[in-house]
C-alpha atoms as a PDB file:
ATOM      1  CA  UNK A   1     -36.525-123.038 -89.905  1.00  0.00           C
ATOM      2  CA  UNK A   2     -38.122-126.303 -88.991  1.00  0.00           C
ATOM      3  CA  UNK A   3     -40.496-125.904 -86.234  1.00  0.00           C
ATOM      4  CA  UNK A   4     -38.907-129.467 -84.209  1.00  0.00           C
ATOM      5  CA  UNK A   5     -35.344-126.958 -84.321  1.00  0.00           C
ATOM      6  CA  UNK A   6     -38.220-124.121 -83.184  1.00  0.00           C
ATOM      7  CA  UNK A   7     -39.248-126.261 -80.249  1.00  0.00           C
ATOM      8  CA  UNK A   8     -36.079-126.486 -78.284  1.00  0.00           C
ATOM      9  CA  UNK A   9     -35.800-122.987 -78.274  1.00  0.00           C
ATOM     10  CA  UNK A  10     -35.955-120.978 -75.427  1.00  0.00           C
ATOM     11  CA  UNK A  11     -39.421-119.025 -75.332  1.00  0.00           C
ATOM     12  CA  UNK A  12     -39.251-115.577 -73.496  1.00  0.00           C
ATOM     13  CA  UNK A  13     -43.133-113.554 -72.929  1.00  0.00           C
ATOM     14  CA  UNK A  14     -41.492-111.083 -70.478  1.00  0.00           C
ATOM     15  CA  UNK A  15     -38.667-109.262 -69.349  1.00  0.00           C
ATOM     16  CA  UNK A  16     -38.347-111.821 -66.269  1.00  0.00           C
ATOM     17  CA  UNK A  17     -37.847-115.173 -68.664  1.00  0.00           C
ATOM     18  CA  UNK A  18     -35.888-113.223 -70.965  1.00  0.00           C
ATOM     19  CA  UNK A  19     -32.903-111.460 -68.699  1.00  0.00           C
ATOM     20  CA  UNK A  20     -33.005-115.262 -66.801  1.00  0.00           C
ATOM     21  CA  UNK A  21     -32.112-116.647 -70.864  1.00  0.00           C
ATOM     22  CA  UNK A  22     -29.939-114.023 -71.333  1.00  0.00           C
ATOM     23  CA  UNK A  23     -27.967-114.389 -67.967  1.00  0.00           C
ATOM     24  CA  UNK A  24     -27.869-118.280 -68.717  1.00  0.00           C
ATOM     25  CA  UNK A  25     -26.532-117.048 -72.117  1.00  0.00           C
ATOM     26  CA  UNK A  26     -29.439-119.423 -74.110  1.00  0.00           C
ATOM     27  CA  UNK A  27     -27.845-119.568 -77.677  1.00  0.00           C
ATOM     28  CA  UNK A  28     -31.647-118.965 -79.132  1.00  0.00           C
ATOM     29  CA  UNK A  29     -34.381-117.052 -77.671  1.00  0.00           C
ATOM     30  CA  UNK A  30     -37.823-116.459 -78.996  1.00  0.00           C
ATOM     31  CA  UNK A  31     -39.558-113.258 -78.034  1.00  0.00           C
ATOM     32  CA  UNK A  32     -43.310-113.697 -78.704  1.00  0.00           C
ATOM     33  CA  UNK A  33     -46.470-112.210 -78.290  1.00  0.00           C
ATOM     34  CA  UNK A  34     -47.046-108.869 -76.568  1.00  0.00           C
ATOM     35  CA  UNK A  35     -43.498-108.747 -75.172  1.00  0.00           C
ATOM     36  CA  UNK A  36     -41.868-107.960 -78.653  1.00  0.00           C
ATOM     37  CA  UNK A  37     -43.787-105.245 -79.111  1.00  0.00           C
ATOM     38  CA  UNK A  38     -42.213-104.096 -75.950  1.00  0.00           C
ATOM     39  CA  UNK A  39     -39.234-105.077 -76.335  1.00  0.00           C
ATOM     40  CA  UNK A  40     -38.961-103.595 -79.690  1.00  0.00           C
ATOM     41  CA  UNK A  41     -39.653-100.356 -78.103  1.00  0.00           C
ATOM     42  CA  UNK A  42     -37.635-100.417 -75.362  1.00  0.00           C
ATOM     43  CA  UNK A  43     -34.795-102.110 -75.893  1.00  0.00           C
ATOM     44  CA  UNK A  44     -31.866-100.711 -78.019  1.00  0.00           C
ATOM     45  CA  UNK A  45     -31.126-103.353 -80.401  1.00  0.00           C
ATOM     46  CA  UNK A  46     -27.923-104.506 -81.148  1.00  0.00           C
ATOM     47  CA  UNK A  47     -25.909-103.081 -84.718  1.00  0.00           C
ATOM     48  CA  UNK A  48     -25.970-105.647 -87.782  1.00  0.00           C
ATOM     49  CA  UNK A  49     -22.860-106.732 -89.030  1.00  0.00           C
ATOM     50  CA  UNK A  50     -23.121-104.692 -91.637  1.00  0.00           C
ATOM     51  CA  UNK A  51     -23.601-101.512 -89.358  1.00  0.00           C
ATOM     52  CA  UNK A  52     -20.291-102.862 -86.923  1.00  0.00           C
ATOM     53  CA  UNK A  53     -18.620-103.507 -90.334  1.00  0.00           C
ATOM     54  CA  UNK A  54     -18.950 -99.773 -91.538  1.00  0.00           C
ATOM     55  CA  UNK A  55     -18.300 -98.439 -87.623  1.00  0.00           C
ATOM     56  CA  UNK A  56     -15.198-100.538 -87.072  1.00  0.00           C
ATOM     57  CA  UNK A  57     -14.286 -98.812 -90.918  1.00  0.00           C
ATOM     58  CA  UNK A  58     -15.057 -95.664 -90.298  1.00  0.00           C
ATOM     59  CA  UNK A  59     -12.782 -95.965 -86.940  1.00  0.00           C
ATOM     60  CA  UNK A  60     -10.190 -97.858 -88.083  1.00  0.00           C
ATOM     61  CA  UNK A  61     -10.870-100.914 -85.971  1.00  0.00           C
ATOM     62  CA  UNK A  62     -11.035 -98.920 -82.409  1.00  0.00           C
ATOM     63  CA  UNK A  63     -14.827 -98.200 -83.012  1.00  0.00           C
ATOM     64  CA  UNK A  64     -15.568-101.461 -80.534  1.00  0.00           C
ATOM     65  CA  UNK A  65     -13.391-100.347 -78.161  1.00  0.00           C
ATOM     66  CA  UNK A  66     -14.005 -96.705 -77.876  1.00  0.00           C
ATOM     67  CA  UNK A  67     -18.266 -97.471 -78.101  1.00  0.00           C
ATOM     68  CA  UNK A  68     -18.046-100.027 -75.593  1.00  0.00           C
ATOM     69  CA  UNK A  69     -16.283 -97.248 -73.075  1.00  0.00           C
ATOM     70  CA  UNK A  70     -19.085 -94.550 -73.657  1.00  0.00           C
ATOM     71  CA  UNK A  71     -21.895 -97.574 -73.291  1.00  0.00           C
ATOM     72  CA  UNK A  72     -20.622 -98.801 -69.917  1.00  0.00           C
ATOM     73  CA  UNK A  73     -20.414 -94.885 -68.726  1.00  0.00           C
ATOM     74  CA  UNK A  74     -23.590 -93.634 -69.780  1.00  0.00           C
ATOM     75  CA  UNK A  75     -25.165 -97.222 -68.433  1.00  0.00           C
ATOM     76  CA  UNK A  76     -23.781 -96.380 -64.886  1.00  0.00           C
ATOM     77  CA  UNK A  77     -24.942 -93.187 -64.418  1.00  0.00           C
ATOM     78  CA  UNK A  78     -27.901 -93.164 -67.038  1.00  0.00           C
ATOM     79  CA  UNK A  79     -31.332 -93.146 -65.343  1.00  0.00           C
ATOM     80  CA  UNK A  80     -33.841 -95.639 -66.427  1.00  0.00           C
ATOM     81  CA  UNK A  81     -34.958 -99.104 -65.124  1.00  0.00           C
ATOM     82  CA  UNK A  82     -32.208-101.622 -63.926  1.00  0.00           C
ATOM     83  CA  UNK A  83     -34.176-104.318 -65.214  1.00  0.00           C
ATOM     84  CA  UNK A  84     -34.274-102.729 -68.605  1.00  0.00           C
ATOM     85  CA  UNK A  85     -29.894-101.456 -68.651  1.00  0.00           C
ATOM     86  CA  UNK A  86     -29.215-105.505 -67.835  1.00  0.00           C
ATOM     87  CA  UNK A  87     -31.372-106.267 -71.184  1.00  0.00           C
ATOM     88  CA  UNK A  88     -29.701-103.790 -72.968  1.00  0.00           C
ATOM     89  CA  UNK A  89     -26.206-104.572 -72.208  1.00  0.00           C
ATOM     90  CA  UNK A  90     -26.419-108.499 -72.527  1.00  0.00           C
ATOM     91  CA  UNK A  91     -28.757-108.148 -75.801  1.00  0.00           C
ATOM     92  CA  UNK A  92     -25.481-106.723 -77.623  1.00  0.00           C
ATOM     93  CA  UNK A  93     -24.186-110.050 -77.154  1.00  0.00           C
ATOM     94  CA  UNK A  94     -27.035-111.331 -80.018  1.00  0.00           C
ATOM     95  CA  UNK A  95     -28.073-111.316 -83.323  1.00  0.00           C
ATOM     96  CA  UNK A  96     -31.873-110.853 -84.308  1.00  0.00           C
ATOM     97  CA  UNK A  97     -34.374-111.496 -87.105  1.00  0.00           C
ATOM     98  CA  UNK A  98     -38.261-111.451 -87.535  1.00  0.00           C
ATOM     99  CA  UNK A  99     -39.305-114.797 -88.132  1.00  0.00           C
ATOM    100  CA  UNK A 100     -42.766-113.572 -88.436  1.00  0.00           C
ATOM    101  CA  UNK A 101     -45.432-110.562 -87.017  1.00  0.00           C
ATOM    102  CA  UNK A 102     -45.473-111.693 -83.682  1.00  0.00           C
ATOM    103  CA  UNK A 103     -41.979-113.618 -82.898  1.00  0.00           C
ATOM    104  CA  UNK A 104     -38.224-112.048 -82.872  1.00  0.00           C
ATOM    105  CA  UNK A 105     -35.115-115.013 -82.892  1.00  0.00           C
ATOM    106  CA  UNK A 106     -32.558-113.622 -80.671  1.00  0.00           C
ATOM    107  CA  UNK A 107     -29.204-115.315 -81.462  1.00  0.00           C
ATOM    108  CA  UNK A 108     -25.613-115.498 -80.215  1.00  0.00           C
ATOM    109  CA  UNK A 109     -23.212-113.457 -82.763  1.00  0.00           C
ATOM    110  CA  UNK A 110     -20.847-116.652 -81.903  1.00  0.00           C
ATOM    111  CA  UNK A 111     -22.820-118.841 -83.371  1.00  0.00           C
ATOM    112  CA  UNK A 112     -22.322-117.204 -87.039  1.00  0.00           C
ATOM    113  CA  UNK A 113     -18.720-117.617 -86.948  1.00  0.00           C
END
């Protein structure tokens, strides 16, 4: 990646910036610094495609459908931080890769198709 393309992305060092980018549905986010490490252990990171691919398999396409029920369900009556459920439900809607120790690329899945 080019770091001009790197620029224009948005730039997220705490939970605050990054459910704002997330809610404004921000088709790249970079998550830098001492917030990855946090989010990395907090948040519950979305499947690859590879890992959807095998689940959707494995359930004969209703995998999506029936997962997506049991997420919503436990999210309502889980206990935990609001903050951190809102993450955690609009993260699914991205991608992610390392682009190096301290920086994680959060991406729309939309944009690979």
């Amino acid at each position: 990646m080019e770091s001009k393309e790197i620029e224009n992305y948005f730039k997220a060092d705490n939970a605050e910036e990054l459910l704002q980018a997330l809610k404004n549905k921000e088709s790249y986010i970079i998550i830098r610094g001492d917030f990855k490490k946090d989010f990395e252990k907090n948040t519950q990171l979305p499947l690859t495609d590879t890992e959807e691919m095998s689940f959707e398999l494995g359930f004969r396409g209703t995998g999506r459908i029936w997962s997506e029920a049991f997420y919503q369900l436990i999210n309502v009556f889980g206990k935990g931080n609001k903050q951190q459920k809102k993450i955690d439900s609009k993260v699914r809607n991205y991608n992610f890769k390392e682009l190096n120790r301290n920086e994680l690329l959060l991406y729309l899945k939309q944009l690979d198709y």
